[in-house]
C-alpha atoms as a PDB file:
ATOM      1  CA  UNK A   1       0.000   0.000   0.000  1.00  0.00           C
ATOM      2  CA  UNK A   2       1.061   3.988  -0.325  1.00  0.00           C
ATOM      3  CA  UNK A   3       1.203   5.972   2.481  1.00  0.00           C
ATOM      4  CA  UNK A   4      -2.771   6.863   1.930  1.00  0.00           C
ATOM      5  CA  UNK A   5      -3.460   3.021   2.326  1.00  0.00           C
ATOM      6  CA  UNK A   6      -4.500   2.467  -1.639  1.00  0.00           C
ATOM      7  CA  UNK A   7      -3.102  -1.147  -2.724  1.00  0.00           C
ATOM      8  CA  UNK A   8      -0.455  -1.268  -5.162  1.00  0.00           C
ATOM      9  CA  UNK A   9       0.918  -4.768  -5.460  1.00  0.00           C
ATOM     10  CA  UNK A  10      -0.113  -7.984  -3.777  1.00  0.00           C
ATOM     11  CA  UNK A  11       2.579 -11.230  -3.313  1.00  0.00           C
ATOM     12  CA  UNK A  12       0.936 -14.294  -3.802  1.00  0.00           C
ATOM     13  CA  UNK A  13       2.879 -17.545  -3.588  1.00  0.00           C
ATOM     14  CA  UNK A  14       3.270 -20.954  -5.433  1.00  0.00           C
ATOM     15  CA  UNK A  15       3.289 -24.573  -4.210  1.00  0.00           C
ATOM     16  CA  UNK A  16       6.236 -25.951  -5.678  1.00  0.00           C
ATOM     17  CA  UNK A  17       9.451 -27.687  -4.446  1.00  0.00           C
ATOM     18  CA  UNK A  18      11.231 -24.183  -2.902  1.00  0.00           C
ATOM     19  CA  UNK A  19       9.912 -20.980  -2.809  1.00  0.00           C
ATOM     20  CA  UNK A  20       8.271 -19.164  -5.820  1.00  0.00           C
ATOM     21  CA  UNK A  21       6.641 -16.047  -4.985  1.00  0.00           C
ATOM     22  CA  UNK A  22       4.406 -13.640  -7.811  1.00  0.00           C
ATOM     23  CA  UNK A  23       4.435  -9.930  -7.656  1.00  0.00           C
ATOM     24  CA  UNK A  24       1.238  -8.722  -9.386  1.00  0.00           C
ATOM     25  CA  UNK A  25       0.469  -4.839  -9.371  1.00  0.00           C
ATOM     26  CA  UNK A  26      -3.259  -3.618  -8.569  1.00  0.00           C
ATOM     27  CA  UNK A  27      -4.500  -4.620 -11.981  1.00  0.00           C
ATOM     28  CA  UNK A  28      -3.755  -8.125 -11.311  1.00  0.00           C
ATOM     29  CA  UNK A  29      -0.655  -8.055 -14.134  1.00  0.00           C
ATOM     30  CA  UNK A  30       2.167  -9.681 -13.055  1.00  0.00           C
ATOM     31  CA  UNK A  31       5.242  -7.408 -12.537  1.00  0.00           C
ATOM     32  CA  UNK A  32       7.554 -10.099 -11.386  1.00  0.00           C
ATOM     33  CA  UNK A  33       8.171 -13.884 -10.658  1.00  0.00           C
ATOM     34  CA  UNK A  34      10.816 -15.037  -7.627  1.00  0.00           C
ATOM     35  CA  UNK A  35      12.173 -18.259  -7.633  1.00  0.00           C
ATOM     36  CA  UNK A  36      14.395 -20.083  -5.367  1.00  0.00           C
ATOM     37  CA  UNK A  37      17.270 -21.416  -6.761  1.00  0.00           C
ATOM     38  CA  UNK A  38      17.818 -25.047  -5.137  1.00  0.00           C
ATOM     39  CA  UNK A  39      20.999 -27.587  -4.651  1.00  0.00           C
ATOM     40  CA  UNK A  40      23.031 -24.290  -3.845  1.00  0.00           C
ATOM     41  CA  UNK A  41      25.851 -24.078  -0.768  1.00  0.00           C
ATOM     42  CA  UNK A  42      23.967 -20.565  -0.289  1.00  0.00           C
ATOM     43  CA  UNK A  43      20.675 -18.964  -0.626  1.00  0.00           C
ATOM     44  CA  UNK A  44      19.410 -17.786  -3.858  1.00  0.00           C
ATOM     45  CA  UNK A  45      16.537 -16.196  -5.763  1.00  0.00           C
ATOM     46  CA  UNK A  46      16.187 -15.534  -9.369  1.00  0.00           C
ATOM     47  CA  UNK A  47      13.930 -12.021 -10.433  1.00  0.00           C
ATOM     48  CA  UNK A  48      12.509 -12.285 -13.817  1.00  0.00           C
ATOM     49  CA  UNK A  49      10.177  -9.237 -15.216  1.00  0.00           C
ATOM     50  CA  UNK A  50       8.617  -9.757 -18.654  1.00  0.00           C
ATOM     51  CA  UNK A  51       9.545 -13.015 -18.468  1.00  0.00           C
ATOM     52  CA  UNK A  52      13.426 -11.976 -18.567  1.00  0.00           C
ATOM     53  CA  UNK A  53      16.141 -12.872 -15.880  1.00  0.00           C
ATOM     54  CA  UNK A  54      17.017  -9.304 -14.369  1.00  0.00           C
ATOM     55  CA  UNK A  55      19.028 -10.293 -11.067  1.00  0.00           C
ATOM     56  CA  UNK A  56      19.749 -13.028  -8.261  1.00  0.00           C
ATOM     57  CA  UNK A  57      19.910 -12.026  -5.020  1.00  0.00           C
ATOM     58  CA  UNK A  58      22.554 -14.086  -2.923  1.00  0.00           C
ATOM     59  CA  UNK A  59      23.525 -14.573   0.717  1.00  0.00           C
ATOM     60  CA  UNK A  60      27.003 -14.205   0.872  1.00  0.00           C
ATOM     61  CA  UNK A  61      28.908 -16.975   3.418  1.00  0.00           C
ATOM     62  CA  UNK A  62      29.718 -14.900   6.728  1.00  0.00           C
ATOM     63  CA  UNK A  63      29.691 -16.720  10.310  1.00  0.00           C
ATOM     64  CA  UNK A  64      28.420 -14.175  12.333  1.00  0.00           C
ATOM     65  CA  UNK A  65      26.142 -11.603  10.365  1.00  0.00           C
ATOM     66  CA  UNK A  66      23.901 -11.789   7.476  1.00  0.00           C
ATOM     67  CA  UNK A  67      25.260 -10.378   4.039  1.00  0.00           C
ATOM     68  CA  UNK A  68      23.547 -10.028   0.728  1.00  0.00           C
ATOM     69  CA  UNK A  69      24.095  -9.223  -2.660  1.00  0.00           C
ATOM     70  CA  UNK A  70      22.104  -7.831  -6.094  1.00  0.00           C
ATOM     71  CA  UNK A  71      23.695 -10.303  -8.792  1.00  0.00           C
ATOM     72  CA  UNK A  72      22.541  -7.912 -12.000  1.00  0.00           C
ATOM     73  CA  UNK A  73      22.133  -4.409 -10.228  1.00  0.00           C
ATOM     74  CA  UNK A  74      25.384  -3.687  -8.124  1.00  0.00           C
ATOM     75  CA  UNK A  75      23.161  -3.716  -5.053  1.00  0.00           C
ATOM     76  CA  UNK A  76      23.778  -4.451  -1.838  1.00  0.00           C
ATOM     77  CA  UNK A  77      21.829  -4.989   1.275  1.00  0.00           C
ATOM     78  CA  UNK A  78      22.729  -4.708   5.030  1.00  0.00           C
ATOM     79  CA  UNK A  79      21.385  -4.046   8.454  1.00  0.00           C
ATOM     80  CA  UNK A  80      19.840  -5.589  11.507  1.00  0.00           C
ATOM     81  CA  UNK A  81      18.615  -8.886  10.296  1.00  0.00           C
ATOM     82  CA  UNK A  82      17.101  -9.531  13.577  1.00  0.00           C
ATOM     83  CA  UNK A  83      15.171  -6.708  13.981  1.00  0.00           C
ATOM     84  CA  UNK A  84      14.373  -6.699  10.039  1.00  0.00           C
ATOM     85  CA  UNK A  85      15.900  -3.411   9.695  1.00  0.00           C
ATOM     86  CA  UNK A  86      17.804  -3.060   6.477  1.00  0.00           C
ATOM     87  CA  UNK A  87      19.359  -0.849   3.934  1.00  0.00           C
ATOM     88  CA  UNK A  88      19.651  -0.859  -0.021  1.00  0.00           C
ATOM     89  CA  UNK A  89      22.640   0.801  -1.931  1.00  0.00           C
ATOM     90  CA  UNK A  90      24.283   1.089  -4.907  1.00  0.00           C
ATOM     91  CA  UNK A  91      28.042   2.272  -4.351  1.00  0.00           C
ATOM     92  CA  UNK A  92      27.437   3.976  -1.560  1.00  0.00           C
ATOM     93  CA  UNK A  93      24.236   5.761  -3.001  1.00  0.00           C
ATOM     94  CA  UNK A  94      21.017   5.333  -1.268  1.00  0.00           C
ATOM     95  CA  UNK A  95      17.989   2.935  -2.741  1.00  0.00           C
ATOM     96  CA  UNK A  96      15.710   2.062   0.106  1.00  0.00           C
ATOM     97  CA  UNK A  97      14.982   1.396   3.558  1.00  0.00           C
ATOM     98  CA  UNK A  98      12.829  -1.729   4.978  1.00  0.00           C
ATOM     99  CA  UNK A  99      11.356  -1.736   8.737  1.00  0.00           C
ATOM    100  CA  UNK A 100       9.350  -4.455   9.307  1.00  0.00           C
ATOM    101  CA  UNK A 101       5.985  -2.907  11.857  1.00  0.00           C
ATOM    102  CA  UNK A 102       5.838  -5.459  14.979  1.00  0.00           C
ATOM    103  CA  UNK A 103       2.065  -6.181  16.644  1.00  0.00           C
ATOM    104  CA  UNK A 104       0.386  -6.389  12.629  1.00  0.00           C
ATOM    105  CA  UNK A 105      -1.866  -8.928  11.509  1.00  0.00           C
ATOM    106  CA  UNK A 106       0.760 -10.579   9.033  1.00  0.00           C
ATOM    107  CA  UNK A 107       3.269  -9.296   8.195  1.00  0.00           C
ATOM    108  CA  UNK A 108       4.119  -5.384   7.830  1.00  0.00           C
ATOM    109  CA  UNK A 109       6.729  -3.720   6.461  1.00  0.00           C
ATOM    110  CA  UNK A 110       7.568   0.181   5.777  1.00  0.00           C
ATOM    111  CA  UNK A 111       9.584   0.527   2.815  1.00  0.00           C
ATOM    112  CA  UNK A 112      11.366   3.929   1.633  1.00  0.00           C
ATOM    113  CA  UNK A 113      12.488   3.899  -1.598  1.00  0.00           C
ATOM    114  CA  UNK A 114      14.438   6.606  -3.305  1.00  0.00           C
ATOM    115  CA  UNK A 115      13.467   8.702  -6.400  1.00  0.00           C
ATOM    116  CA  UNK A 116      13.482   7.041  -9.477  1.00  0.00           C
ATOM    117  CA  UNK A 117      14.326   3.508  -7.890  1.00  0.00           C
ATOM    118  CA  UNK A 118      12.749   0.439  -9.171  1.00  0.00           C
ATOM    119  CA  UNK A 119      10.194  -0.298  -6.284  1.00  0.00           C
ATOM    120  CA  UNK A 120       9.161  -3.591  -7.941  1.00  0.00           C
ATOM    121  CA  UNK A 121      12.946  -5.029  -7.796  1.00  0.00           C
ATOM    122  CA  UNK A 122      13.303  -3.309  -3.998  1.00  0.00           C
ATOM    123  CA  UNK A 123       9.679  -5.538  -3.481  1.00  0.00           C
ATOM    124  CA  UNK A 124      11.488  -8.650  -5.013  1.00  0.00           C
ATOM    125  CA  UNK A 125      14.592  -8.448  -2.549  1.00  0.00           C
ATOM    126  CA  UNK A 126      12.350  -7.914   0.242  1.00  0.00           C
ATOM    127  CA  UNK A 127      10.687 -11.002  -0.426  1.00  0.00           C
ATOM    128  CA  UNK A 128      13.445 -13.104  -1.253  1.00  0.00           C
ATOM    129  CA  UNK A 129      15.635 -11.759   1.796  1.00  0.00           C
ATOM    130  CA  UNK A 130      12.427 -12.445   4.089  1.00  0.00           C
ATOM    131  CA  UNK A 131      12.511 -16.103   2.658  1.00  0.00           C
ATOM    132  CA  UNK A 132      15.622 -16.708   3.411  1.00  0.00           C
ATOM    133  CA  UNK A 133      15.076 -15.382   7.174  1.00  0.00           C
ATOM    134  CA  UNK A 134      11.910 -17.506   7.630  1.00  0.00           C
ATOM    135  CA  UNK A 135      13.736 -20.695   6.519  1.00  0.00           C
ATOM    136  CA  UNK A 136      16.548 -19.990   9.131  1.00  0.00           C
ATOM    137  CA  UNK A 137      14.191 -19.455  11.862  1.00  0.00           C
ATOM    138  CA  UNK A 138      11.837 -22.382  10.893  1.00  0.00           C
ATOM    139  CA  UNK A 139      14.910 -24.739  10.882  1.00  0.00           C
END
């Protein structure tokens, strides 16, 4: 939703053999697919739009912090993976903010993106990172 509550987009997942998550806009088109790459040492999600490959997002191997990177768009993400409290940039420019709202039916999240940014790619990296976090915590 925008910040006067009208729906934009809508995730709707897939029953399949890993994770493969739909992001449709508010005419029910479909503005990107997610899929979860299996038989990999690390997480990772392939973006298509328009039925192209655009980026993988990756969790890079660290021991003692989550790391993750924009395979396609120079992006990387980092923050407070516990609080789910991170930060999108491109060489040190800004690209958006993610703060996920505690006490919500479901889950909420409050995204700032920056002018010009592609909010449908910062929606797919949300969703794939948030994968990835529920799969830790469910194992």
């Amino acid at each position: 939703m925008d910040e006067y509550g009208k729906v934009l987009f809508r995730a709707a997942g897939e029953i399949s053999i890993g994770r493969r998550m739909h992001i449709y806009d508010n005419m029910d088109n479909e503005m990107a697919f997610i899929q979860q790459r299996l038989f990999r040492l690390m997480p990772r999600f392939s973006v298509y739009m328009g039925g192209s490959h655009v980026a993988d997002i990756v969790k890079n191997f660290t021991l003692f912090s989550q790391d993750y990177r924009i395979e396609g768009l120079d992006w990387k993400v980092s923050g407070d993976w516990l609080a789910h409290d991170y930060t999108i940039t491109s060489g040190g420019r800004y690209i958006a903010s993610i703060h996920k709202h505690w006490m919500t039916w479901g889950d909420s999240f409050e995204i700032d993106i920056a002018d010009g940014e592609d909010f449908v790619m910062v929606l797919a990296v949300i969703i794939a990172i948030e994968c990835v976090i529920d799969n830790a915590q469910s194992s």
